[in-house]
PDB file of N, CA and C in Angstrom:
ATOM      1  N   UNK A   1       0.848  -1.180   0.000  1.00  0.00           N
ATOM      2  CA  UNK A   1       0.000   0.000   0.000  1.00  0.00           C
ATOM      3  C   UNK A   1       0.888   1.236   0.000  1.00  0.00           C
ATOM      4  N   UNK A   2       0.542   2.353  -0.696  1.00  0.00           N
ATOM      5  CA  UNK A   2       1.291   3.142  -0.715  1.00  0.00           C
ATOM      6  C   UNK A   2       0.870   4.470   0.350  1.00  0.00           C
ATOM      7  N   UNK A   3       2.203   5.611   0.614  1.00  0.00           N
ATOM      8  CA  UNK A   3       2.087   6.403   2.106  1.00  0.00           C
ATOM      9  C   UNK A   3       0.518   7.215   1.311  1.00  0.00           C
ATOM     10  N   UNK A   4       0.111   7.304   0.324  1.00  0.00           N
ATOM     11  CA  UNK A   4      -1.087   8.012   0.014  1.00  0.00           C
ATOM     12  C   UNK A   4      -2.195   7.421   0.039  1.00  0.00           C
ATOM     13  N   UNK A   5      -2.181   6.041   0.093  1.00  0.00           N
ATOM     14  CA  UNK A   5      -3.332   5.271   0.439  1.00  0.00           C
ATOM     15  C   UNK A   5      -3.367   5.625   1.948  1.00  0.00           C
ATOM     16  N   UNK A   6      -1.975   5.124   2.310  1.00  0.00           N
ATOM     17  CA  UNK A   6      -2.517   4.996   4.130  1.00  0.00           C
ATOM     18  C   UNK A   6      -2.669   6.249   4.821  1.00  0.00           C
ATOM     19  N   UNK A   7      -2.217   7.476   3.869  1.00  0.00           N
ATOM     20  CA  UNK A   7      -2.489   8.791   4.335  1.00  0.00           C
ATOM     21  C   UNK A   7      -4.159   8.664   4.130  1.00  0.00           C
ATOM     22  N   UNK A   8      -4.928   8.459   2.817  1.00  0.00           N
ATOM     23  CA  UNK A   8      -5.952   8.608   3.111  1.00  0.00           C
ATOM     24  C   UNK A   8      -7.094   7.656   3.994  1.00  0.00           C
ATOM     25  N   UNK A   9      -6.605   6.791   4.124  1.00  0.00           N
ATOM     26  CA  UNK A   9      -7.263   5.984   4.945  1.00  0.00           C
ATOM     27  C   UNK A   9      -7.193   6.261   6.290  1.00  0.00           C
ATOM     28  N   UNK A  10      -6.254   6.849   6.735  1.00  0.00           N
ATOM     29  CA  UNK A  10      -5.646   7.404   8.327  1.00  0.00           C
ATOM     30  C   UNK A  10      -7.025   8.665   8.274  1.00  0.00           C
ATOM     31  N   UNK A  11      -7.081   9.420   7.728  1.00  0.00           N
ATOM     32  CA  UNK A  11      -8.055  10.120   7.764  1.00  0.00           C
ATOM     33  C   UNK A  11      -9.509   9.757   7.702  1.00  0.00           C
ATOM     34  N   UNK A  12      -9.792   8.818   6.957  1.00  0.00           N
ATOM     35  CA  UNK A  12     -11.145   8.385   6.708  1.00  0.00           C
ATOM     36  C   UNK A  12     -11.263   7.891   8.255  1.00  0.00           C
ATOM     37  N   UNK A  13     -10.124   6.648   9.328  1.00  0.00           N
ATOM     38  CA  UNK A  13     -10.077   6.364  10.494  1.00  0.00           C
ATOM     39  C   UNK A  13     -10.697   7.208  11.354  1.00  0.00           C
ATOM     40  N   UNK A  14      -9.953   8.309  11.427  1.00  0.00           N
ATOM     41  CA  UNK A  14     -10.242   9.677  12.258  1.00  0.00           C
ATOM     42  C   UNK A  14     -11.845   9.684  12.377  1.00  0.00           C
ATOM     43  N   UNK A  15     -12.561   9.777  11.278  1.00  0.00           N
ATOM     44  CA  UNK A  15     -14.139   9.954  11.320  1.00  0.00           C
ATOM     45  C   UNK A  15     -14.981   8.911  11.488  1.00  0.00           C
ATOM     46  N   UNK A  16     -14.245   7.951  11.248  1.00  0.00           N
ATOM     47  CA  UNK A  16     -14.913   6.581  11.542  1.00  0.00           C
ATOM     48  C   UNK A  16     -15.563   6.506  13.293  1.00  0.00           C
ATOM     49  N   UNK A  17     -16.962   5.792  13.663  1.00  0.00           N
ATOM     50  CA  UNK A  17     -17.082   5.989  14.412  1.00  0.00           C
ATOM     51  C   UNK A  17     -17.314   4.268  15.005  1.00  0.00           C
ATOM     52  N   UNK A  18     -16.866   4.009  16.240  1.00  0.00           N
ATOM     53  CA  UNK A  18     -16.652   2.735  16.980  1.00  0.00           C
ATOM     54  C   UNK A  18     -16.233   1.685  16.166  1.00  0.00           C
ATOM     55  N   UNK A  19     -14.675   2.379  16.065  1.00  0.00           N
ATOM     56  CA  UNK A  19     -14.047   1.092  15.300  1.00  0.00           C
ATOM     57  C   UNK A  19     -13.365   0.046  16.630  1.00  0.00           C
ATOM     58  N   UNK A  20     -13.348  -1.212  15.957  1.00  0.00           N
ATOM     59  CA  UNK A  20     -13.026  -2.299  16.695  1.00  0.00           C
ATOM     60  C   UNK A  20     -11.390  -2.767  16.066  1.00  0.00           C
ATOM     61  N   UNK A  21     -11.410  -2.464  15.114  1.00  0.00           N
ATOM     62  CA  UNK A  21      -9.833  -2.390  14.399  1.00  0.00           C
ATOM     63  C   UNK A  21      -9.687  -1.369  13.378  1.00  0.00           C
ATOM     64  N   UNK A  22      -8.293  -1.066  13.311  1.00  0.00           N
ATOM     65  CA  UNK A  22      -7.763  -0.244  11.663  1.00  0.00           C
ATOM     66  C   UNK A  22      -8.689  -0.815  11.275  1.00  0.00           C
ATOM     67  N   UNK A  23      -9.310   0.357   9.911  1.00  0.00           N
ATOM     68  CA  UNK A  23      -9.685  -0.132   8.973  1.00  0.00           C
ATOM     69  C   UNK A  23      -8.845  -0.102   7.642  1.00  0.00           C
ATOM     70  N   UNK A  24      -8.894  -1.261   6.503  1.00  0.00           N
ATOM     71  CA  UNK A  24      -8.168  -1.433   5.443  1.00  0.00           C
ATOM     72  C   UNK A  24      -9.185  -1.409   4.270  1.00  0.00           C
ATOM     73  N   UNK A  25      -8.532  -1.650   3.476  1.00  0.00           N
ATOM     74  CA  UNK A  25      -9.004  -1.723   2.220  1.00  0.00           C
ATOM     75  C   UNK A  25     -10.569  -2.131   1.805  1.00  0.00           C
ATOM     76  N   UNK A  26     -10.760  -2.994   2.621  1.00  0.00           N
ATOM     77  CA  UNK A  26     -11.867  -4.051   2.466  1.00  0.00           C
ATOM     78  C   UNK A  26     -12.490  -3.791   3.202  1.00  0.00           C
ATOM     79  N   UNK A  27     -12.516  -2.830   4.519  1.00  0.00           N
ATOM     80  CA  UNK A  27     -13.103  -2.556   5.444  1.00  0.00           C
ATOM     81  C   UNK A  27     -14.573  -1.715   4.527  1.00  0.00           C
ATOM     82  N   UNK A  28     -15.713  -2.116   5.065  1.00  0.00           N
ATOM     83  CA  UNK A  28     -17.397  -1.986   4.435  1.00  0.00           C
ATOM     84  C   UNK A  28     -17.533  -0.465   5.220  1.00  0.00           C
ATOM     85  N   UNK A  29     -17.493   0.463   4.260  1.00  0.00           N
ATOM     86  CA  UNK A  29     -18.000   1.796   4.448  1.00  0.00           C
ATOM     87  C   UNK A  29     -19.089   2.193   5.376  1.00  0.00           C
ATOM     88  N   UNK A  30     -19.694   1.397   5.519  1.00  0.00           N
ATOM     89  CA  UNK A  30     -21.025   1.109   6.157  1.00  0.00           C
ATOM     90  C   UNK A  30     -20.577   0.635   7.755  1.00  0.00           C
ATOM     91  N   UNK A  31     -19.925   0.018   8.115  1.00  0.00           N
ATOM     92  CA  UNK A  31     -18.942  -0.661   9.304  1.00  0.00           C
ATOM     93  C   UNK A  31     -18.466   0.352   9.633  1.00  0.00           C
ATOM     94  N   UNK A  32     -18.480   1.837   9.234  1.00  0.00           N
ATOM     95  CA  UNK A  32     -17.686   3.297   9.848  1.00  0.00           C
ATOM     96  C   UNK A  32     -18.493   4.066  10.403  1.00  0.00           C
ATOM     97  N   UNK A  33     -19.726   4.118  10.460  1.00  0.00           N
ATOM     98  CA  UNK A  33     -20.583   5.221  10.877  1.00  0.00           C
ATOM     99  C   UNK A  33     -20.056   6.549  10.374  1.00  0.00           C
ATOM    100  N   UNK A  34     -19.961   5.982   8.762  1.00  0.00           N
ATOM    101  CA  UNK A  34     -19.515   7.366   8.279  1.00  0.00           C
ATOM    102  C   UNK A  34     -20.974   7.876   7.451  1.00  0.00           C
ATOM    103  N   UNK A  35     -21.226   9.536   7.466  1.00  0.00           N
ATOM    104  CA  UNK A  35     -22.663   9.703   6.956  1.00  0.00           C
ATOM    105  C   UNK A  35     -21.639  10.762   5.819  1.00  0.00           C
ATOM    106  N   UNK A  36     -22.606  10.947   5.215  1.00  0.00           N
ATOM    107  CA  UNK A  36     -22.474  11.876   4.076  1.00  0.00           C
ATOM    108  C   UNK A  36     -21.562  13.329   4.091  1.00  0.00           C
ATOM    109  N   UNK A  37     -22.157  14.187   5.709  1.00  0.00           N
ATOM    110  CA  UNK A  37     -21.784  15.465   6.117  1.00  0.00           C
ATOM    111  C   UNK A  37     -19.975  14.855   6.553  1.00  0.00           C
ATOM    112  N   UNK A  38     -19.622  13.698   6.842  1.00  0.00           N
ATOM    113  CA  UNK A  38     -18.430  13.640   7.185  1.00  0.00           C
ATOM    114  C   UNK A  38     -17.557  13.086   5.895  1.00  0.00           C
ATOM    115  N   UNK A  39     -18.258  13.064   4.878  1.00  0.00           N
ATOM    116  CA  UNK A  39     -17.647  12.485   3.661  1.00  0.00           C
ATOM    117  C   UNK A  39     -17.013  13.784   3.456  1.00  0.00           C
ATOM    118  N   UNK A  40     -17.843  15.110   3.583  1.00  0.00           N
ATOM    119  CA  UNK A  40     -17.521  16.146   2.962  1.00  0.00           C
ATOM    120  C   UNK A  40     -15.787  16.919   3.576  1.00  0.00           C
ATOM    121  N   UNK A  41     -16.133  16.404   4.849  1.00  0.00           N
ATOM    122  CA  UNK A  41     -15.148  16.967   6.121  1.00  0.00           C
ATOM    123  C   UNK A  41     -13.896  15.879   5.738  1.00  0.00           C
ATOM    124  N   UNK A  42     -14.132  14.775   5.737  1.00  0.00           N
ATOM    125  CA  UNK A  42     -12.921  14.034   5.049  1.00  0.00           C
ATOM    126  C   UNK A  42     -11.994  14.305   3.886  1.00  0.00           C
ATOM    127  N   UNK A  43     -12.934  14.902   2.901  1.00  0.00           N
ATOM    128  CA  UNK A  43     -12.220  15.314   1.647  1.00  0.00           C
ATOM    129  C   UNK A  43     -11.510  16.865   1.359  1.00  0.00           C
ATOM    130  N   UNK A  44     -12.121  17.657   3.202  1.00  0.00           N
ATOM    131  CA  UNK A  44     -11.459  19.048   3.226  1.00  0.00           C
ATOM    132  C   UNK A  44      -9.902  18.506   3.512  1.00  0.00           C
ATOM    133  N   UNK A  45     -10.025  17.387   4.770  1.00  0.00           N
ATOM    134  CA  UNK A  45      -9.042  17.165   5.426  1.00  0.00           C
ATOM    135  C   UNK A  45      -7.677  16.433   4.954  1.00  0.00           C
ATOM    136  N   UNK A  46      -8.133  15.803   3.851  1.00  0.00           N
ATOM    137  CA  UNK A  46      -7.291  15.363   2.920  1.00  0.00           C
ATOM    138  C   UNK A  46      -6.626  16.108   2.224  1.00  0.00           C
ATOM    139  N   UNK A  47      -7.674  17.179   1.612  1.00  0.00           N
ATOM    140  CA  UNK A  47      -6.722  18.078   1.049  1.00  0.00           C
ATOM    141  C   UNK A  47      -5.836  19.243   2.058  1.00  0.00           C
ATOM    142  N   UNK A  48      -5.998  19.003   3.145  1.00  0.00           N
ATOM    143  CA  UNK A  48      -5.463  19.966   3.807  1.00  0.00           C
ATOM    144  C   UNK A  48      -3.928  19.231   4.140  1.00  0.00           C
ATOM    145  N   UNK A  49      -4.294  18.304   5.022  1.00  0.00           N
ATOM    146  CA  UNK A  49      -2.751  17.224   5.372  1.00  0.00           C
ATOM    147  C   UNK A  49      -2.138  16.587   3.984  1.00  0.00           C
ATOM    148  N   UNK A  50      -2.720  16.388   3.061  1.00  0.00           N
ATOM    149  CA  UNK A  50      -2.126  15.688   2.654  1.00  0.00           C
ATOM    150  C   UNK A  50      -1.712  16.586   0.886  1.00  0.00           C
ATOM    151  N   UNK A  51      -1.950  17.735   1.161  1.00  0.00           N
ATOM    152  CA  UNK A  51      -1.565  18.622   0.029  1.00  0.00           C
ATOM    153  C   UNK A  51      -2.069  18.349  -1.211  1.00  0.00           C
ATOM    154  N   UNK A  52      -3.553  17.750  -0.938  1.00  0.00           N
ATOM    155  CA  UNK A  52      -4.042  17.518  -2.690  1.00  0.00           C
ATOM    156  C   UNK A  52      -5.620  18.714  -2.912  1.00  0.00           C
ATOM    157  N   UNK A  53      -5.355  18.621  -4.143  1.00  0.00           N
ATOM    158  CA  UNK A  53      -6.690  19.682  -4.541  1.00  0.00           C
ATOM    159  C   UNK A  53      -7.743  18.459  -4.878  1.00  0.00           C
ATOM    160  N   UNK A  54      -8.942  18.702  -4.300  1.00  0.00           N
ATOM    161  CA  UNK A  54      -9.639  17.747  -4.948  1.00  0.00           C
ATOM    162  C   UNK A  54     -10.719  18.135  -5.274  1.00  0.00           C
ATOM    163  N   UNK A  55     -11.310  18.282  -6.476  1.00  0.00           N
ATOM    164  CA  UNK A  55     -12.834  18.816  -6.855  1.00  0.00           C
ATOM    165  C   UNK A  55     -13.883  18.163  -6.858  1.00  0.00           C
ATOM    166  N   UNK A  56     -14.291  19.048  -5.851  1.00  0.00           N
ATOM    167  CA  UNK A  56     -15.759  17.698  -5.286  1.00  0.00           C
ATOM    168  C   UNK A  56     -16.908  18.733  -5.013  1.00  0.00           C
ATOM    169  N   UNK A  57     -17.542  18.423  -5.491  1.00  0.00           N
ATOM    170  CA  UNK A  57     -19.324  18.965  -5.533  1.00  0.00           C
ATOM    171  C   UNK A  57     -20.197  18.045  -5.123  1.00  0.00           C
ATOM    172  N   UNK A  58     -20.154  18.544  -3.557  1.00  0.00           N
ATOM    173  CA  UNK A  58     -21.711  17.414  -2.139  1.00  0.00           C
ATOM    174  C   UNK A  58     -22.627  17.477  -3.430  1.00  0.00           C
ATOM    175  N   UNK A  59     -23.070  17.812  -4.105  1.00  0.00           N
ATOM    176  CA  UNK A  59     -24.830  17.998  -4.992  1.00  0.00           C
ATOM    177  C   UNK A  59     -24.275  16.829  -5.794  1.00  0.00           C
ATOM    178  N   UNK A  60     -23.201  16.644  -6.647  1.00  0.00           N
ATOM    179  CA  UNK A  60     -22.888  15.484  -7.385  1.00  0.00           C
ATOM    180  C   UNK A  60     -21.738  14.646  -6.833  1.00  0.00           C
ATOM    181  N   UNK A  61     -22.259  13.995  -6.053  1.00  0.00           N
ATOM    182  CA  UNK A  61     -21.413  13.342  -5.213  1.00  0.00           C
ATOM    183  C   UNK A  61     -20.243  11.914  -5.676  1.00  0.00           C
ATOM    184  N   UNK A  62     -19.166  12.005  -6.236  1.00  0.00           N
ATOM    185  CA  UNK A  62     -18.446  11.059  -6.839  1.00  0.00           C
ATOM    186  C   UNK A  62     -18.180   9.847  -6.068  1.00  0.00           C
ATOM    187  N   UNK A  63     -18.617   9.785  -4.654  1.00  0.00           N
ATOM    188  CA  UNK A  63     -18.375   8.941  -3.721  1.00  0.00           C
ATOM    189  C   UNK A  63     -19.549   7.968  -2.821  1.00  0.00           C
ATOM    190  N   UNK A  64     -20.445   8.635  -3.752  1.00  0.00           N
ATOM    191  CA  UNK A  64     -21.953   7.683  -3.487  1.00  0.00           C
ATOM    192  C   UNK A  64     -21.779   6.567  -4.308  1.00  0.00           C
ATOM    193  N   UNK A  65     -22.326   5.435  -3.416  1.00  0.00           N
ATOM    194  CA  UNK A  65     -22.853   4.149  -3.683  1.00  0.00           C
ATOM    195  C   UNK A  65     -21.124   3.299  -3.617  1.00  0.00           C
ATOM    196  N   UNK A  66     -20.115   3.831  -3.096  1.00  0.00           N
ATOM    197  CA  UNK A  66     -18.808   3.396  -3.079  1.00  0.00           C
ATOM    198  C   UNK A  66     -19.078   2.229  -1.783  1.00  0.00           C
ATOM    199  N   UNK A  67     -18.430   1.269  -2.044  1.00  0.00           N
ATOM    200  CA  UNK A  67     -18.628   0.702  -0.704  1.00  0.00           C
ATOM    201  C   UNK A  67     -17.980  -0.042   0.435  1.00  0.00           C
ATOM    202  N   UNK A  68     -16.426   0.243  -0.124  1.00  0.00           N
ATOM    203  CA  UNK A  68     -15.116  -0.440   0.624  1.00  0.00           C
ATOM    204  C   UNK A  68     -14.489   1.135   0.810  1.00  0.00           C
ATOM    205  N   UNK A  69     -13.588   1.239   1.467  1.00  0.00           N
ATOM    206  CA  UNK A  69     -12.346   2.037   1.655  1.00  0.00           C
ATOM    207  C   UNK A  69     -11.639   2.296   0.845  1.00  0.00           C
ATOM    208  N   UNK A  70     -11.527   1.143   0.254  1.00  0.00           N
ATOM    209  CA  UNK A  70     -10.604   1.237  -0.862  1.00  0.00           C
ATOM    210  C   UNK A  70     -11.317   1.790  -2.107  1.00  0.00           C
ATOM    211  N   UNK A  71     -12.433   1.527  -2.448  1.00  0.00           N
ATOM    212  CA  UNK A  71     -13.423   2.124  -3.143  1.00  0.00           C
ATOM    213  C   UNK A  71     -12.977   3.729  -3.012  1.00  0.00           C
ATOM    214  N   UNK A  72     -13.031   4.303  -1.610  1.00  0.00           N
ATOM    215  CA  UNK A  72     -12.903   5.945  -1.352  1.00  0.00           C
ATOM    216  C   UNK A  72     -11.703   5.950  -2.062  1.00  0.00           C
ATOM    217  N   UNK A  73     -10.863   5.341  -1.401  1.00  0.00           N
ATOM    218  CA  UNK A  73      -9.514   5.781  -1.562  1.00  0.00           C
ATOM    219  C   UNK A  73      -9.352   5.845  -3.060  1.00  0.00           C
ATOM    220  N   UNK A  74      -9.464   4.490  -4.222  1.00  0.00           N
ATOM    221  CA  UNK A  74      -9.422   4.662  -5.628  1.00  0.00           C
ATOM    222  C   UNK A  74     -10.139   5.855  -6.107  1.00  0.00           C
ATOM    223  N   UNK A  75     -11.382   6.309  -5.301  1.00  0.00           N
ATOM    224  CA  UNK A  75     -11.988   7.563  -6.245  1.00  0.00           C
ATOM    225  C   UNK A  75     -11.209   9.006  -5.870  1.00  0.00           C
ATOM    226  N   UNK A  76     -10.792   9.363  -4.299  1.00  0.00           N
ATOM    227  CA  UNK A  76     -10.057  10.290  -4.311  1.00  0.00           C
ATOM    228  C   UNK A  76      -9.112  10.403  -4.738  1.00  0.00           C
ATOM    229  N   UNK A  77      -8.136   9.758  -5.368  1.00  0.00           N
ATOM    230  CA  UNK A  77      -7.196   9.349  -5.707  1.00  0.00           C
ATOM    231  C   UNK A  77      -6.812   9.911  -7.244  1.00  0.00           C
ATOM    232  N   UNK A  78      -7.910   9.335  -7.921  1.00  0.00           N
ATOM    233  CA  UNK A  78      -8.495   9.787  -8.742  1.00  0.00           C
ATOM    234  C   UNK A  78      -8.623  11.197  -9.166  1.00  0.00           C
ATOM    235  N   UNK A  79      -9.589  11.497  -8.426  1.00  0.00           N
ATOM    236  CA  UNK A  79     -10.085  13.107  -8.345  1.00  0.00           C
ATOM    237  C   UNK A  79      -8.855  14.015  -8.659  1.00  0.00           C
ATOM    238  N   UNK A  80      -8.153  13.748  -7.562  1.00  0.00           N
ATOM    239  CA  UNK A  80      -6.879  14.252  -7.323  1.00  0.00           C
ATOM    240  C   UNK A  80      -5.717  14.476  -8.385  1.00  0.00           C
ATOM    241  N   UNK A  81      -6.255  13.188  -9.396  1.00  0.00           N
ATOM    242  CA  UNK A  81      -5.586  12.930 -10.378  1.00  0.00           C
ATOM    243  C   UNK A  81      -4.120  12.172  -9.681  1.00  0.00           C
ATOM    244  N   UNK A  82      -4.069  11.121  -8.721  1.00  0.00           N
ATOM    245  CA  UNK A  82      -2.751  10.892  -8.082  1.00  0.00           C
ATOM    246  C   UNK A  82      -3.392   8.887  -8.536  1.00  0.00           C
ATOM    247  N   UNK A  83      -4.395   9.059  -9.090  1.00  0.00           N
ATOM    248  CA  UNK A  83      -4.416   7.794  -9.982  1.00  0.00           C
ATOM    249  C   UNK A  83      -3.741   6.415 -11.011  1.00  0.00           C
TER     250      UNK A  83
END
């Protein structure tokens, strides 16, 4: 895994709510008590620590219906153009 995966996954952690372990790759989006309003706060925070621009519009949401971690991570990644 590379330090930009686990950078973004370290963050997605942060918002995750009653985790029982790290979550990885495979870890079910749904298993985070992550809601929508913290999708948004995740993708400020990414770009803040981790120095990426990422263009994201909450109304067209590129990260709906995603459903692993790794799922996030391949689409921000993406976005970012660090694909």
């Amino acid at each position: 895994m590379s330090d930009l995966d686990q950078g973004i996954i370290d963050v997605i952690k942060n918002h995750a709510v009653g985790l029982t372990a790290p979550p990885t790759r495979a870890t079910l989006i749904t298993d985070l008590g992550i809601d929508s309003f913290a999708i948004v706060e995740i993708i400020y925070e990414i770009e803040e620590k981790l120095g990426l621009e990422i263009p994201f519009n909450a109304n067209e949401n590129p990260l709906e219906g995603k459903k692993t971690v790794g799922d996030l991570v391949d689409v921000v990644k993406a976005l970012a153009g660090k694909a």
